[in-house]
C-alpha atoms as a PDB file:
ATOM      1  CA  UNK A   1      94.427  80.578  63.212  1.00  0.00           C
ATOM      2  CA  UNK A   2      91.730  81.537  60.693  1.00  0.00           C
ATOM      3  CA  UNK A   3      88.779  83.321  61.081  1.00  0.00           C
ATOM      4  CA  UNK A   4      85.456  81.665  60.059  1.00  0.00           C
ATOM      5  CA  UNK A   5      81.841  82.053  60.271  1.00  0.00           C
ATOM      6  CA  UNK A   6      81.526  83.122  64.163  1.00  0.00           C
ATOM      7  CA  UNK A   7      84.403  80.569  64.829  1.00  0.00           C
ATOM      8  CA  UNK A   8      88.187  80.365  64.498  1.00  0.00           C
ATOM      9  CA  UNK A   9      89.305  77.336  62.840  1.00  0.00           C
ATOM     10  CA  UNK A  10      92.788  76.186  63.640  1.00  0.00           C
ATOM     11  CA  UNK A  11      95.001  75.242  60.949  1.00  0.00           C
ATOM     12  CA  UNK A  12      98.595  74.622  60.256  1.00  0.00           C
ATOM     13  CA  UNK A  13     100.452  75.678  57.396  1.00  0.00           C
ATOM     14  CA  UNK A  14     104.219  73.945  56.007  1.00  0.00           C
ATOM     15  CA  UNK A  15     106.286  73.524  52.889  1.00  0.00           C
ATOM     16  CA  UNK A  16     106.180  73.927  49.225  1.00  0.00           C
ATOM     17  CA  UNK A  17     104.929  73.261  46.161  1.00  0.00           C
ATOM     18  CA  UNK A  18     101.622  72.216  44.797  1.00  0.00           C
ATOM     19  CA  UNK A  19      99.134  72.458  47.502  1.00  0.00           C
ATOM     20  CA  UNK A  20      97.719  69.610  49.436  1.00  0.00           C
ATOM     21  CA  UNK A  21      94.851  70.034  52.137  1.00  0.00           C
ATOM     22  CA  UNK A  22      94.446  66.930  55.100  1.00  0.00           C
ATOM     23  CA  UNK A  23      90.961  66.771  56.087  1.00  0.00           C
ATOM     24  CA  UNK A  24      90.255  64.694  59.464  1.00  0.00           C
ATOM     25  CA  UNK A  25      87.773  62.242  59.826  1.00  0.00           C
ATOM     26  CA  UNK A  26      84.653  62.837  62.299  1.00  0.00           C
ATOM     27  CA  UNK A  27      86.716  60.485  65.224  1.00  0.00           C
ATOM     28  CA  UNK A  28      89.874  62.733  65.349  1.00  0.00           C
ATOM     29  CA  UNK A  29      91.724  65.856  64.347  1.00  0.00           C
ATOM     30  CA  UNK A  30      94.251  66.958  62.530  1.00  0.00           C
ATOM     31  CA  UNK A  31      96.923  65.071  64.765  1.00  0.00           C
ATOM     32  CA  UNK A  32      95.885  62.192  62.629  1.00  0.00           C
ATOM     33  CA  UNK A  33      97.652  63.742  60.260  1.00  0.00           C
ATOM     34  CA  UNK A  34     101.092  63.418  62.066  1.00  0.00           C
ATOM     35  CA  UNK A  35     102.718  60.244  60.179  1.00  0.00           C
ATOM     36  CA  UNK A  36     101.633  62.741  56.620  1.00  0.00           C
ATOM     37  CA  UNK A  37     102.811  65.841  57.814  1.00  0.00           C
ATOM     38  CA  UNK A  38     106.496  66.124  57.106  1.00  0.00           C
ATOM     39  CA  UNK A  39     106.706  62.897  54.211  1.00  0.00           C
ATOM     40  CA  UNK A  40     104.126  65.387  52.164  1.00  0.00           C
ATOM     41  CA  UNK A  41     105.990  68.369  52.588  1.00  0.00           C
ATOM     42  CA  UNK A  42     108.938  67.043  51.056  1.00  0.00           C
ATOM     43  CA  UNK A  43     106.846  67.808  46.993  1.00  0.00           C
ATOM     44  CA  UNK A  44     104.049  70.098  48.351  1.00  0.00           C
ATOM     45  CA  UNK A  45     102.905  72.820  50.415  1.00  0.00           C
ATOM     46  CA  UNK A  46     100.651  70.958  52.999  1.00  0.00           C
ATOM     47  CA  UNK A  47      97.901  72.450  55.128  1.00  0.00           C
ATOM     48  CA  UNK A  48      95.797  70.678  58.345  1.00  0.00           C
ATOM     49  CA  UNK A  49      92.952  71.722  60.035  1.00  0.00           C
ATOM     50  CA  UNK A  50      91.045  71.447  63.098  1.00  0.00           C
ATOM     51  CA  UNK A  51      87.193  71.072  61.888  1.00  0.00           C
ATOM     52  CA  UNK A  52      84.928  73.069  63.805  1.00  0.00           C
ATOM     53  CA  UNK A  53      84.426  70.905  66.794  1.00  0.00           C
ATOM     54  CA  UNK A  54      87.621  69.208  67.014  1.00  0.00           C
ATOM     55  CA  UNK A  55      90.622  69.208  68.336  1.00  0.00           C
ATOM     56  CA  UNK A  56      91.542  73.175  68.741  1.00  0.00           C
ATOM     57  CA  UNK A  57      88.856  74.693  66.708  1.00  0.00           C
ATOM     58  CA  UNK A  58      85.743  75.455  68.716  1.00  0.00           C
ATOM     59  CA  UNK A  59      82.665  75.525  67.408  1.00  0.00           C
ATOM     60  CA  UNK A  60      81.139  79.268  68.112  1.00  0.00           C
ATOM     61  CA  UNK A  61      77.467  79.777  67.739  1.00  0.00           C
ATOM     62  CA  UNK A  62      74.745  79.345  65.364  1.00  0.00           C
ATOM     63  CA  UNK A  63      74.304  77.441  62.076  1.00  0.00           C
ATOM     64  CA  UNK A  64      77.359  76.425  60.085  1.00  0.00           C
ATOM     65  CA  UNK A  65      78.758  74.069  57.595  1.00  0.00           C
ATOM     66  CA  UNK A  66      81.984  72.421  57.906  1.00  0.00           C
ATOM     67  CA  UNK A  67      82.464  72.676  53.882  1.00  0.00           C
ATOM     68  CA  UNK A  68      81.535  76.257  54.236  1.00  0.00           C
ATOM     69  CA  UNK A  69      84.476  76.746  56.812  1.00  0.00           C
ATOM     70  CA  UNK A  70      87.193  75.229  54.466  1.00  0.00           C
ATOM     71  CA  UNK A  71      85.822  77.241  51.398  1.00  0.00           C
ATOM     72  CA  UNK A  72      86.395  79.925  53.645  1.00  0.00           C
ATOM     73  CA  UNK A  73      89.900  79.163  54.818  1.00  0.00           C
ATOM     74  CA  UNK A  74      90.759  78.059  51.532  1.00  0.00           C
ATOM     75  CA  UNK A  75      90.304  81.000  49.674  1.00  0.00           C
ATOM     76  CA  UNK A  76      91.858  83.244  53.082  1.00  0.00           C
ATOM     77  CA  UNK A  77      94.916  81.292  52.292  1.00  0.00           C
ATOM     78  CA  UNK A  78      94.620  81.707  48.742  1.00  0.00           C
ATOM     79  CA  UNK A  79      95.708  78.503  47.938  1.00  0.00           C
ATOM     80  CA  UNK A  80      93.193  77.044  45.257  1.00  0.00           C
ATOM     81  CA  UNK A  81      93.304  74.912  43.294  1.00  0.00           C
ATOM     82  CA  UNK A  82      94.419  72.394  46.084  1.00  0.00           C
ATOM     83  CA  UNK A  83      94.476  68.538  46.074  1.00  0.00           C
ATOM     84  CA  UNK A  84      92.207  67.844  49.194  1.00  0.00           C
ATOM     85  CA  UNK A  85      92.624  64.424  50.706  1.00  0.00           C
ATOM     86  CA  UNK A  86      90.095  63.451  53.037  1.00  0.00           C
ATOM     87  CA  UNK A  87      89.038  60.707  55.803  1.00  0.00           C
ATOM     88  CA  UNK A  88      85.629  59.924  56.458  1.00  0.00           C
ATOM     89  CA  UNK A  89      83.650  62.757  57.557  1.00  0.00           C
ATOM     90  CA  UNK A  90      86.625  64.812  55.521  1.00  0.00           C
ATOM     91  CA  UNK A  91      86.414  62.799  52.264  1.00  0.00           C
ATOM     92  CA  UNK A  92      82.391  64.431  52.371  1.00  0.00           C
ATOM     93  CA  UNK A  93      83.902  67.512  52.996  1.00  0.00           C
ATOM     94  CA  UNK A  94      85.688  67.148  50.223  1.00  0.00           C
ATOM     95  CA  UNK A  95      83.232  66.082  48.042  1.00  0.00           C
ATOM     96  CA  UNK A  96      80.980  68.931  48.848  1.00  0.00           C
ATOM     97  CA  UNK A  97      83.915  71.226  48.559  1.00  0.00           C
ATOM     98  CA  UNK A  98      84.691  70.272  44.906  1.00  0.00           C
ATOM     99  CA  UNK A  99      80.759  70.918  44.068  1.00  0.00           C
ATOM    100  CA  UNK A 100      80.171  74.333  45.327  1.00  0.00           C
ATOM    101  CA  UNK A 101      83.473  75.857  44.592  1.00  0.00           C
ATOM    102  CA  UNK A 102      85.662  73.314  41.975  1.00  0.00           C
ATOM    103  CA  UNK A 103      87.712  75.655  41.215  1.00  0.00           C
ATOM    104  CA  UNK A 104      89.253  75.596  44.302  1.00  0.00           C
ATOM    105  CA  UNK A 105      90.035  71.794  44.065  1.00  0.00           C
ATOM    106  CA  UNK A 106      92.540  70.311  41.443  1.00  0.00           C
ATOM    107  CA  UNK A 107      92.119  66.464  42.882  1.00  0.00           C
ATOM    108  CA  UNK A 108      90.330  64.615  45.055  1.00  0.00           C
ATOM    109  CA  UNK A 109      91.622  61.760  47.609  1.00  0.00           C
ATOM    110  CA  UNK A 110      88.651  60.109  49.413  1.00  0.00           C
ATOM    111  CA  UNK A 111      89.584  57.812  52.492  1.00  0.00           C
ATOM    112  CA  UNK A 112      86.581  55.754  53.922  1.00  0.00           C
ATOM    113  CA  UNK A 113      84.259  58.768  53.111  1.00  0.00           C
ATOM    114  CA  UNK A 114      80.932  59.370  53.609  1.00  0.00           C
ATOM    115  CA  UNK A 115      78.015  60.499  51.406  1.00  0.00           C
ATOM    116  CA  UNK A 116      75.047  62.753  53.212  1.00  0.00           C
ATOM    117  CA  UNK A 117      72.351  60.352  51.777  1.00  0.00           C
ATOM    118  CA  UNK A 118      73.937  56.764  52.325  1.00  0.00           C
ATOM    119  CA  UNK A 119      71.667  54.739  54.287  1.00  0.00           C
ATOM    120  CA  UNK A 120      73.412  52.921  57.185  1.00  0.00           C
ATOM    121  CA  UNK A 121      73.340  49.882  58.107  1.00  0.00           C
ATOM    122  CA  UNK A 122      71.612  48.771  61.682  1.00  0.00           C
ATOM    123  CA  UNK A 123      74.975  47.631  63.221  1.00  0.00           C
ATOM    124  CA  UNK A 124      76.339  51.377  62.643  1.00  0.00           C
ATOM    125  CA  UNK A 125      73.102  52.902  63.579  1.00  0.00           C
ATOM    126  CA  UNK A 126      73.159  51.014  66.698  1.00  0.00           C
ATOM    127  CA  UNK A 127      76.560  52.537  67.488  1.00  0.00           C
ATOM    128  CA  UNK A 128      75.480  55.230  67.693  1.00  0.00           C
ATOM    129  CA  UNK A 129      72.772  55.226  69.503  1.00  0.00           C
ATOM    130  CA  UNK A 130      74.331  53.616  72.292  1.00  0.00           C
ATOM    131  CA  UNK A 131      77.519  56.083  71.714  1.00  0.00           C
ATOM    132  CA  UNK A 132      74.843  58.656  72.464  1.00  0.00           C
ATOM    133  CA  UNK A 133      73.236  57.552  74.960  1.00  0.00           C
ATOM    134  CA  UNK A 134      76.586  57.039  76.755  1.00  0.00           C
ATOM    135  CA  UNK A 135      77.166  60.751  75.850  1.00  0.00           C
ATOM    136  CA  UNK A 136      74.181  61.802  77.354  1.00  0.00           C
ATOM    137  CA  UNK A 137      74.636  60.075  80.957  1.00  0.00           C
ATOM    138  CA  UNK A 138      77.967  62.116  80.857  1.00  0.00           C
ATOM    139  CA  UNK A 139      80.015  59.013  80.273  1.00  0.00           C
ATOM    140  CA  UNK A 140      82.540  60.074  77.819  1.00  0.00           C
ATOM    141  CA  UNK A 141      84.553  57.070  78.063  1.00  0.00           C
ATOM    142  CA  UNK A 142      82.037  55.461  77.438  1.00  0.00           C
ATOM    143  CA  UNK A 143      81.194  56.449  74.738  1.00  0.00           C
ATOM    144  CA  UNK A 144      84.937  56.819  72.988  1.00  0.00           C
ATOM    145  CA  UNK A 145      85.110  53.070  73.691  1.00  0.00           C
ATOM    146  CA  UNK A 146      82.345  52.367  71.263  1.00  0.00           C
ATOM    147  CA  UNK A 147      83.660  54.778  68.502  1.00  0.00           C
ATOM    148  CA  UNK A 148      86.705  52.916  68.826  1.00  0.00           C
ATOM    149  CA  UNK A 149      85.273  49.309  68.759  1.00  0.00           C
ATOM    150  CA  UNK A 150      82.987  50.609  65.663  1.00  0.00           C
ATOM    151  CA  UNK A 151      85.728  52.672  63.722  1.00  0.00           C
ATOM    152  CA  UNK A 152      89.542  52.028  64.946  1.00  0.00           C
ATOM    153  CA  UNK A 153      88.690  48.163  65.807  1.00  0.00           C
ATOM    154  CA  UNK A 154      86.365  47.379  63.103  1.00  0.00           C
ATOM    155  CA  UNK A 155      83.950  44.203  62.403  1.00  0.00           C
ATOM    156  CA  UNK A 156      86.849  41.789  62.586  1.00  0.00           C
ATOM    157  CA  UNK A 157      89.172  42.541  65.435  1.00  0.00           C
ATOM    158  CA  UNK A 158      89.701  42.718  68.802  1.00  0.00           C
ATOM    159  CA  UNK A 159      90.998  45.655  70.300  1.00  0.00           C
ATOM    160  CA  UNK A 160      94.235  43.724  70.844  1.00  0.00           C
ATOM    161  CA  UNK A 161      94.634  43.680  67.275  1.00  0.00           C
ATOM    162  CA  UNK A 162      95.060  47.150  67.151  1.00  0.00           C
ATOM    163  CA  UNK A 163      98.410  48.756  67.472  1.00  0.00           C
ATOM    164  CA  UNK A 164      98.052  50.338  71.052  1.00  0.00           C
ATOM    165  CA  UNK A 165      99.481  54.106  70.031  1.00  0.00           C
ATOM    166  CA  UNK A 166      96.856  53.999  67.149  1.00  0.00           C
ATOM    167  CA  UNK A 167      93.463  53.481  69.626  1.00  0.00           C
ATOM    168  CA  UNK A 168      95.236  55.994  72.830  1.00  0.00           C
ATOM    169  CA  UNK A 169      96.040  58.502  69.981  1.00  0.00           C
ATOM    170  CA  UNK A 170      92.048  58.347  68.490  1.00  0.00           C
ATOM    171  CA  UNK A 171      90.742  57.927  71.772  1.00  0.00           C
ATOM    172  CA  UNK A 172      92.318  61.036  72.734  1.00  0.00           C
ATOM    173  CA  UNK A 173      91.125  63.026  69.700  1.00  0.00           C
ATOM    174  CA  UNK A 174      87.444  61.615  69.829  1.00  0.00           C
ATOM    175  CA  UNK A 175      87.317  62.445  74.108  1.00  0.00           C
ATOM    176  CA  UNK A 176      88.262  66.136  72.481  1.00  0.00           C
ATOM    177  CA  UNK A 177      85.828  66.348  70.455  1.00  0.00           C
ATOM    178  CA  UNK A 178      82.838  65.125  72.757  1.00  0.00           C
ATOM    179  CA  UNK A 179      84.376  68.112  75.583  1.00  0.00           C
ATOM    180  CA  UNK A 180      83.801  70.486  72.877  1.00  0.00           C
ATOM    181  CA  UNK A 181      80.396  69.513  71.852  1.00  0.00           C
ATOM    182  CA  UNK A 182      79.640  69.249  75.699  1.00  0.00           C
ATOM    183  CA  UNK A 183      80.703  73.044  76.097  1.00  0.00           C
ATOM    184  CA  UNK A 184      78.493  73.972  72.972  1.00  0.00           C
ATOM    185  CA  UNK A 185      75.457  72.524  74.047  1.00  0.00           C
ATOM    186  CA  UNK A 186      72.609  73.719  72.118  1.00  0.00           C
ATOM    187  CA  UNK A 187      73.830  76.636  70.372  1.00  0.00           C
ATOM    188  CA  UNK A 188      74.860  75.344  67.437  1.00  0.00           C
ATOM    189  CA  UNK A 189      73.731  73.947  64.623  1.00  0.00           C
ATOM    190  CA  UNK A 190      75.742  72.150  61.498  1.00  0.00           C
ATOM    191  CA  UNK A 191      74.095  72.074  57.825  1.00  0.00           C
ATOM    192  CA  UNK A 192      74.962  70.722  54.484  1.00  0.00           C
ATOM    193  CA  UNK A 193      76.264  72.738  52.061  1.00  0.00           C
ATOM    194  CA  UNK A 194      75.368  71.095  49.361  1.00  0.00           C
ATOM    195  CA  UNK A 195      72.450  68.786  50.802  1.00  0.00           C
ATOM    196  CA  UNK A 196      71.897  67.075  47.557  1.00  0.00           C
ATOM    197  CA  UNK A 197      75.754  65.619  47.295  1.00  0.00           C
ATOM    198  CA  UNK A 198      74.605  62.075  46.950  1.00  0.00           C
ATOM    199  CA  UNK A 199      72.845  63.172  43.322  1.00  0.00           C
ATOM    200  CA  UNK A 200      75.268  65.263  41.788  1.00  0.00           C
ATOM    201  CA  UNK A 201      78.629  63.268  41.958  1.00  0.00           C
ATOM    202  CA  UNK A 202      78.849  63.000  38.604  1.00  0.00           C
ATOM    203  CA  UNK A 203      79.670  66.297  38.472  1.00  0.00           C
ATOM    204  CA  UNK A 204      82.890  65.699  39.656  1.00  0.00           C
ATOM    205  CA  UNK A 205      85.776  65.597  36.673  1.00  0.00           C
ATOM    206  CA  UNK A 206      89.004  66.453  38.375  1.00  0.00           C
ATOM    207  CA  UNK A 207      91.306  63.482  38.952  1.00  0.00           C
ATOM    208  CA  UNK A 208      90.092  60.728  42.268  1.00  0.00           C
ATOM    209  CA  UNK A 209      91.550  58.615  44.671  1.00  0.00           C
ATOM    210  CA  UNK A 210      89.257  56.533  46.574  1.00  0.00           C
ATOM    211  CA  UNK A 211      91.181  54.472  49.276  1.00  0.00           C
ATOM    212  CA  UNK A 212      89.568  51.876  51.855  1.00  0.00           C
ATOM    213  CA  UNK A 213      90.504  50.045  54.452  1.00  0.00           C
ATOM    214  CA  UNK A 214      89.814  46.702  54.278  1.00  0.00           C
ATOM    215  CA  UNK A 215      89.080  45.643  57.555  1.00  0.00           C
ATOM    216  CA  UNK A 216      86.429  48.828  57.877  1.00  0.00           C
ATOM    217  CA  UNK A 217      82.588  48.366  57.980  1.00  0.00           C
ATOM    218  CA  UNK A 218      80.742  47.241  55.170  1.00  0.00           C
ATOM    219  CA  UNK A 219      79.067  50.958  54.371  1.00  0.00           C
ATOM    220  CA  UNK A 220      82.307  52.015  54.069  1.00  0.00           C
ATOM    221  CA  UNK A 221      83.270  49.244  51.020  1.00  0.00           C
ATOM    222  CA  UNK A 222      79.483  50.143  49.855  1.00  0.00           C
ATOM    223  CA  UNK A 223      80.142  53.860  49.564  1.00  0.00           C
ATOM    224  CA  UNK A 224      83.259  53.449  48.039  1.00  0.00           C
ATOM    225  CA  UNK A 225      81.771  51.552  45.503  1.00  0.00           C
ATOM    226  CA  UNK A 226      79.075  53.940  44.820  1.00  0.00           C
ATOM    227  CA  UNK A 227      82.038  56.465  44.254  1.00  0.00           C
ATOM    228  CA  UNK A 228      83.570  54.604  42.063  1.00  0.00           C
ATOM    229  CA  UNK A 229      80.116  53.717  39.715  1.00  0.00           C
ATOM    230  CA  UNK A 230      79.285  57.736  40.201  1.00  0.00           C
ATOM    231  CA  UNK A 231      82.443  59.652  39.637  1.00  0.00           C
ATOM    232  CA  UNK A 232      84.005  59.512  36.157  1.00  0.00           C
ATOM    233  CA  UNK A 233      87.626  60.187  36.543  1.00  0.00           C
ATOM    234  CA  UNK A 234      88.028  57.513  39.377  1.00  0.00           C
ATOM    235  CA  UNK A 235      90.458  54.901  40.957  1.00  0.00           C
ATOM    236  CA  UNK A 236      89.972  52.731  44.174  1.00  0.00           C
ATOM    237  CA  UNK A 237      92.901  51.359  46.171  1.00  0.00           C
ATOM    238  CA  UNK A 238      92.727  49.451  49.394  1.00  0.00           C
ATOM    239  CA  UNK A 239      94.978  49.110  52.132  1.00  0.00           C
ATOM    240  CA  UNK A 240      95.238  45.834  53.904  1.00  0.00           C
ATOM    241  CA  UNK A 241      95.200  45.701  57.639  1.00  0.00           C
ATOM    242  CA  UNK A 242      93.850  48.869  58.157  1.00  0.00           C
ATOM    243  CA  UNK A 243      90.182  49.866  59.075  1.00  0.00           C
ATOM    244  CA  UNK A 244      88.984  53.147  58.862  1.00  0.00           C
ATOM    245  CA  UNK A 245      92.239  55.606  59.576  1.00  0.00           C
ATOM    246  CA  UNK A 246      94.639  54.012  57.222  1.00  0.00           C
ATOM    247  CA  UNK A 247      96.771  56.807  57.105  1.00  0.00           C
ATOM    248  CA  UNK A 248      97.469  55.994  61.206  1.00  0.00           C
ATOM    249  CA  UNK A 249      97.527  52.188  60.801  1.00  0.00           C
ATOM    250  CA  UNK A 250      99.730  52.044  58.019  1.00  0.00           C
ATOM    251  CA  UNK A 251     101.744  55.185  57.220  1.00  0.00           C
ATOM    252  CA  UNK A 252     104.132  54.105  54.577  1.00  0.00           C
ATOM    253  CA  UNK A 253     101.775  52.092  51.950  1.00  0.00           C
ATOM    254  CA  UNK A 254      99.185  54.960  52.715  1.00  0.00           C
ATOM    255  CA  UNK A 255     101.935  57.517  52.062  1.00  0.00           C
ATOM    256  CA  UNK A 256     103.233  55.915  48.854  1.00  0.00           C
ATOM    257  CA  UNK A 257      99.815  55.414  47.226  1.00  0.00           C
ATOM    258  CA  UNK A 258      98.799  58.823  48.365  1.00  0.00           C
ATOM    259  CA  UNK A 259     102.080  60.751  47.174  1.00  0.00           C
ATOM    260  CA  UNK A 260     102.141  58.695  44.479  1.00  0.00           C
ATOM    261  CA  UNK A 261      98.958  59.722  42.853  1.00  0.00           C
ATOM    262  CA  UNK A 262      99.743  63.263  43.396  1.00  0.00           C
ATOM    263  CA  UNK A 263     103.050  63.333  41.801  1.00  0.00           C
ATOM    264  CA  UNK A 264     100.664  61.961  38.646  1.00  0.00           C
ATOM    265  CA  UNK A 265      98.434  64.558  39.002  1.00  0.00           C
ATOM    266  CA  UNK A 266     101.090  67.578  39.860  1.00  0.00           C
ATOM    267  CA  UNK A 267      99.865  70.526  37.657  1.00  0.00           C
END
């Protein structure tokens, strides 16, 4: 483990070669990362982490920033520049990551990710507010049952259209992350690093991946496109069949475009 900022960040460390750092997205851990883990090692030394929050990282006390953590464990590891692929809530990570400290990053692989200042749309919004308020009558299944409808499921399936290991194995990782914020309560308080991300993407000029599921919500395909317009050394891939944890739903094509892109960028 690795300290950081009042809290100790978990993180995993295997193989070598050029580095590579798996960033979660915001409805799992790094045991999303299990179909990537040993296929990456193979070319590169690969790292995983536990945001603060999730999965075995908990989140200490006061105000923090989750891009300010990986800086943190980054340069504790010594391992910059890295290639840092990232899902969702990781991909802004990421993004923030390569603004306040590029030379720490050498590419960027951006799955489904978010951008601070995105305005979403009133399906998402109302998500979440009835993911909340399940939160707050202590329903917790509850309230991983809508995360998965909104994020695992989609707009255009059925949960029966989802590979069962896929939704148990998110569902577990979201339920972890709802105990933990449960046990914070108040005490804590997460902050942008760089609050003005959504203006300053064209400062980006190392090589980028931006990969989307196509069955995942429309500000997902919106985003991505705004990525694409914003940052100038970009490419956009999509997976088919996937919605927003591509890497889970299909390994292999994920794995290949992913690995693939790397090798092209290998220092």
């Amino acid at each position: 483990m690795t300290k950081t900022q009042q809290a100790r960040l978990y993180s995993e460390v295997a193989g070598l070669g050029s580095p590579v750092v798996l960033i979660h997205a915001g409805v799992c851990d790094s045991r999303m990362w299990d179909e990537q883990w040993e296929p990456f090692q193979a070319e590169h030394k690969v790292v995983r982490v536990d945001l603060r929050g999730y999965g075995r990282s908990p989140y200490g006390t006061g105000r923090f920033s989750h891009p300010g953590d990986l800086i943190e464990l980054l340069d504790e590891l010594k391992l910059g520049p890295a290639a840092l692929v990232g899902v969702s809530l990781g991909g802004g990570v990421a993004l923030q990551v390569a603004i306040a400290r590029p030379d720490l990053v050498s590419s960027l692989v951006l799955v489904g990710a978010g951008i601070r200042d995105h305005e979403w749309s009133e399906e998402v919004k109302r998500a979440w507010t009835e993911e909340g308020a399940a939160f707050e009558r202590g329903d917790l299944d509850g309230a991983v049952e809508i995360s998965l409808r909104t994020w695992v499921d989609g707009p255009r399936r059925s949960p029966e259209d989802v590979a069962t290991v896929v939704r148990v194995a998110v569902a577990e990782m979201q339920r972890r992350a709802l105990e933990l914020e449960l046990e914070a309560g108040d005490d804590v308080e997460e902050a942008a690093l760089v609050p003005d991300i959504g203006e300053r993407l064209g400062e980006i000029s190392v090589p980028v991946l931006v990969v989307v599921g196509d069955l995942d919500v429309e500000d997902i395909h919106v985003m991505a496109d705004r990525l694409e317009r914003e940052i100038p050394a970009e490419r956009r891939a999509g997976i088919e069949g996937a919605a927003h944890v591509p890497n889970m739903e299909r390994p292999e094509r994920f794995n290949e475009l992913v690995l693939g892109f790397l090798a092209e960028h290998a220092a």
